[in-house]
Protein backbone atom coordinates (compact mmCIF):
# COMPACT_ATOMS: atom_id res chain seq x y z
CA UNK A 1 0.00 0.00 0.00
CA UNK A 2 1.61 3.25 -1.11
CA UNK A 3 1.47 6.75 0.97
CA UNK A 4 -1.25 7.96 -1.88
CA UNK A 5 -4.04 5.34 -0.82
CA UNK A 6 -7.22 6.64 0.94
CA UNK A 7 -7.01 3.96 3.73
CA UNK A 8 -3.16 4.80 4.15
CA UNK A 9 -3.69 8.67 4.13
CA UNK A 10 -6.34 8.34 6.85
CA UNK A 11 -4.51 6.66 9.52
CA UNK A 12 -1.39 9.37 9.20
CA UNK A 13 -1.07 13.34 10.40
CA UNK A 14 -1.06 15.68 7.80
CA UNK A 15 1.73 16.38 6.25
CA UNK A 16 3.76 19.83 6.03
CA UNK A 17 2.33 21.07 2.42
CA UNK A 18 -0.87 19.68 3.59
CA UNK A 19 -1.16 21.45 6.66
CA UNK A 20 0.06 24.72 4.59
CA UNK A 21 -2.69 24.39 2.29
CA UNK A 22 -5.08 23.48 5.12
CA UNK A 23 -4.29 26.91 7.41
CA UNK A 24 -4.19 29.03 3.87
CA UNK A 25 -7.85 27.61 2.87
CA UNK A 26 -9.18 28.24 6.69
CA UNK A 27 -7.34 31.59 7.00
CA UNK A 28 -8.68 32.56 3.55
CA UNK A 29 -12.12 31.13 3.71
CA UNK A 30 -11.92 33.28 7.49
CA UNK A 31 -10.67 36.60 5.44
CA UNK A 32 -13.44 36.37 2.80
CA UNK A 33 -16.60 35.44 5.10
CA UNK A 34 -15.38 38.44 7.11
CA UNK A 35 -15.20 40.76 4.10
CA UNK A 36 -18.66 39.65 2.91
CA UNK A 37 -20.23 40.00 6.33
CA UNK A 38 -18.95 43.35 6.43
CA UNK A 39 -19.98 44.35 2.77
CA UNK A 40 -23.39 43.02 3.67
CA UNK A 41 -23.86 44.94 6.87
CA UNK A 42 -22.67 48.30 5.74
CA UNK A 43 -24.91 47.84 2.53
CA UNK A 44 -27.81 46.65 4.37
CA UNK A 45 -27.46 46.49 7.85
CA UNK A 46 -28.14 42.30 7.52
CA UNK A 47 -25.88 39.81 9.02
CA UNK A 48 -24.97 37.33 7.18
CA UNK A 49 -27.17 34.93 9.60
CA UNK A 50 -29.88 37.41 9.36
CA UNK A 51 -29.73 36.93 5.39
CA UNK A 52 -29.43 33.16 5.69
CA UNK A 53 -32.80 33.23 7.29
CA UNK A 54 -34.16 35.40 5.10
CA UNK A 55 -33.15 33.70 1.71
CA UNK A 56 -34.38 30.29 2.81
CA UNK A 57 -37.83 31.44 4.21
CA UNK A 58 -38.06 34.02 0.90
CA UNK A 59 -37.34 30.53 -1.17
CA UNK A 60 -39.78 28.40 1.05
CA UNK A 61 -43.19 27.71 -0.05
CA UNK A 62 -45.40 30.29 1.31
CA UNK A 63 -42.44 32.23 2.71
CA UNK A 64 -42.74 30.32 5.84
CA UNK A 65 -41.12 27.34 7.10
CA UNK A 66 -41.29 24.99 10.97
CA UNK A 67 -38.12 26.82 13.04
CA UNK A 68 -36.11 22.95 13.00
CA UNK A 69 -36.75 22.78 9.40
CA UNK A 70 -34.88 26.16 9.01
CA UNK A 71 -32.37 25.33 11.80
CA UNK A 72 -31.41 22.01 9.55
CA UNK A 73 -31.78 23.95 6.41
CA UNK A 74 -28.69 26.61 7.24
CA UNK A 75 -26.92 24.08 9.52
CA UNK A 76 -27.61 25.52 12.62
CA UNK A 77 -28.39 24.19 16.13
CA UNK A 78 -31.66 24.80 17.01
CA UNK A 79 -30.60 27.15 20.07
CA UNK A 80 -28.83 29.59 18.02
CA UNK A 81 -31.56 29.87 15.55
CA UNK A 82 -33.82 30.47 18.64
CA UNK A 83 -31.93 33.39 19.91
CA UNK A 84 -31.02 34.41 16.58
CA UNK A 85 -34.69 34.27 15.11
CA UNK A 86 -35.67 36.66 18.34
CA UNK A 87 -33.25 39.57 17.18
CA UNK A 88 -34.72 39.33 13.92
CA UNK A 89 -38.55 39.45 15.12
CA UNK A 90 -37.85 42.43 17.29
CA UNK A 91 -36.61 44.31 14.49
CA UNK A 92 -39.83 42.87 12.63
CA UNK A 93 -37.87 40.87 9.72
CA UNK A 94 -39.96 38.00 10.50
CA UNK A 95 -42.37 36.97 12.78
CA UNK A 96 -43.34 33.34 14.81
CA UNK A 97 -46.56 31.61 15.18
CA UNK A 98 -47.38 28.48 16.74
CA UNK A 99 -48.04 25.44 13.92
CA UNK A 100 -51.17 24.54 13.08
CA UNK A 101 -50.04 20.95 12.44
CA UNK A 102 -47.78 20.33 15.19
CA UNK A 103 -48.17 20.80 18.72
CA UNK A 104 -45.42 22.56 20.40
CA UNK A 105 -43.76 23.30 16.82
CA UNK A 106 -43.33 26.82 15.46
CA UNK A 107 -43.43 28.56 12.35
CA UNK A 108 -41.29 31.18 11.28
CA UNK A 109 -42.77 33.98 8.44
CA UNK A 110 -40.94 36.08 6.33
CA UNK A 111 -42.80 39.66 6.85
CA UNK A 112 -43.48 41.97 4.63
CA UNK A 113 -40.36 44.55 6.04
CA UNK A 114 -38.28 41.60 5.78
CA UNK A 115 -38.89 40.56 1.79
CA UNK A 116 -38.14 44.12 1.57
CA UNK A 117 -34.81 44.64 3.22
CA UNK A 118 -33.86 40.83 1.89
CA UNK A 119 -34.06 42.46 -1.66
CA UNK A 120 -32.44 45.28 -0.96
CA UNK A 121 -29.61 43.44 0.44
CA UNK A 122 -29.51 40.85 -2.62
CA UNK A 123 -27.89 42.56 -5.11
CA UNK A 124 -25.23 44.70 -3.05
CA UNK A 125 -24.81 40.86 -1.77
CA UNK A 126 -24.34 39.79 -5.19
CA UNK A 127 -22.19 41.97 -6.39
CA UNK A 128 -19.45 42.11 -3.53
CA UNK A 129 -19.60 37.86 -4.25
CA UNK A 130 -18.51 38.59 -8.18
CA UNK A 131 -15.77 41.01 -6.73
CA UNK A 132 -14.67 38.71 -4.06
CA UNK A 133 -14.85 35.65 -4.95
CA UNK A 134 -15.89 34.82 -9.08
CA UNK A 135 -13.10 37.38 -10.03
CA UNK A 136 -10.51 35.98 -8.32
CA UNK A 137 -11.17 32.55 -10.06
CA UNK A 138 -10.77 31.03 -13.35
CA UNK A 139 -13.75 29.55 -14.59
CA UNK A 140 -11.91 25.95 -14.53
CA UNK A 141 -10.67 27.05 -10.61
CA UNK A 142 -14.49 27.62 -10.27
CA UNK A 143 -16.03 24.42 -11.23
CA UNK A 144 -13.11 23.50 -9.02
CA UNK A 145 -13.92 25.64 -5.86
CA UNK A 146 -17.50 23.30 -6.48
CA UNK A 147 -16.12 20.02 -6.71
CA UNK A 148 -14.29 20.71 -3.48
CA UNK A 149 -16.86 21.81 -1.83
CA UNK A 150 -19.17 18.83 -2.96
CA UNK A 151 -16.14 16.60 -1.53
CA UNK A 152 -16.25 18.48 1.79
CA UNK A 153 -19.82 18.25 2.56
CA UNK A 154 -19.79 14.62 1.38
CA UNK A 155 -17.52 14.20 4.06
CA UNK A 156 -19.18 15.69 6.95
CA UNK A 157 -22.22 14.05 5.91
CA UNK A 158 -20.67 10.99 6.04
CA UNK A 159 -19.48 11.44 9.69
CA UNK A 160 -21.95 13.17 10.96
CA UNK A 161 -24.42 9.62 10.13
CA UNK A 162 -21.27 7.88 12.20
């Protein structure tokens, strides 16, 4: 079995080029979430958690989805969504209701404020993305960034059924 197999590769530390790469993907992927959460709140004055929310309940049918549904649909724990979700309602981006169709379950609605300051944000959004990120890539190192990222959350997915 040579270093290069799978089953080989997993039983041994990374190596020194590996960890480089490693700490310049984390320290970059750190540097760029930053600049886009900044870009986003100076445009709009939306977190990127607070646009998370919005873009998944603003895709959902009916603009509304159950609160764990959400929580699993950004990958967040439940708690943070809770305390996240009541920042957003006291500043009337969305709003709560109990579910008709489960007891004890809740419903979270995109209002009408928050459609409107989730399409405000959007294309600000959209556009500090192109400059950030799409600009700095070949298309090939695009379709690249993807595959990666496929491979990654194939991974965790993979573990986190363990």
């Amino acid at each position: 079995m040579t270093d290069a197999t799978p089953a080989r590769r997993g039983r041994q530390l990374p190596t020194a080029d590996e960890l480089r790469i490693w700490r310049d993907f984390i320290e970059t992927t750190a540097a760029l979430g930053s600049r886009l959460e900044s870009r986003l709140q100076s445009d709009s004055s939306l977190s990127t958690g607070d646009y998370a929310v919005l873009l998944a309940l603003s895709e959902a049918q009916g603009q509304a989805m159950r609160s764990s549904e959400l929580a699993a649909h950004i990958g967040w724990e439940r708690s943070r969504l809770s305390h996240h979700l009541a920042r957003m309602e006291r500043r009337g981006l969305i709003r709560r209701q109990e579910c008709a169709t489960v007891p004890r379950g809740a419903e979270v609605l995109l209002t009408t404020a928050g459609a409107e300051a989730f399409r405000g944000a959007t294309v600000p959004h959209l556009r500090a993305i192109r400059e950030l990120f799409v600009d700095a890539l070949t298309p090939d190192q695009i379709v690249a960034a993807g595959e990666i990222a496929t491979a990654l959350r194939a991974r965790l997915d993979v573990l986190r059924a363990r």
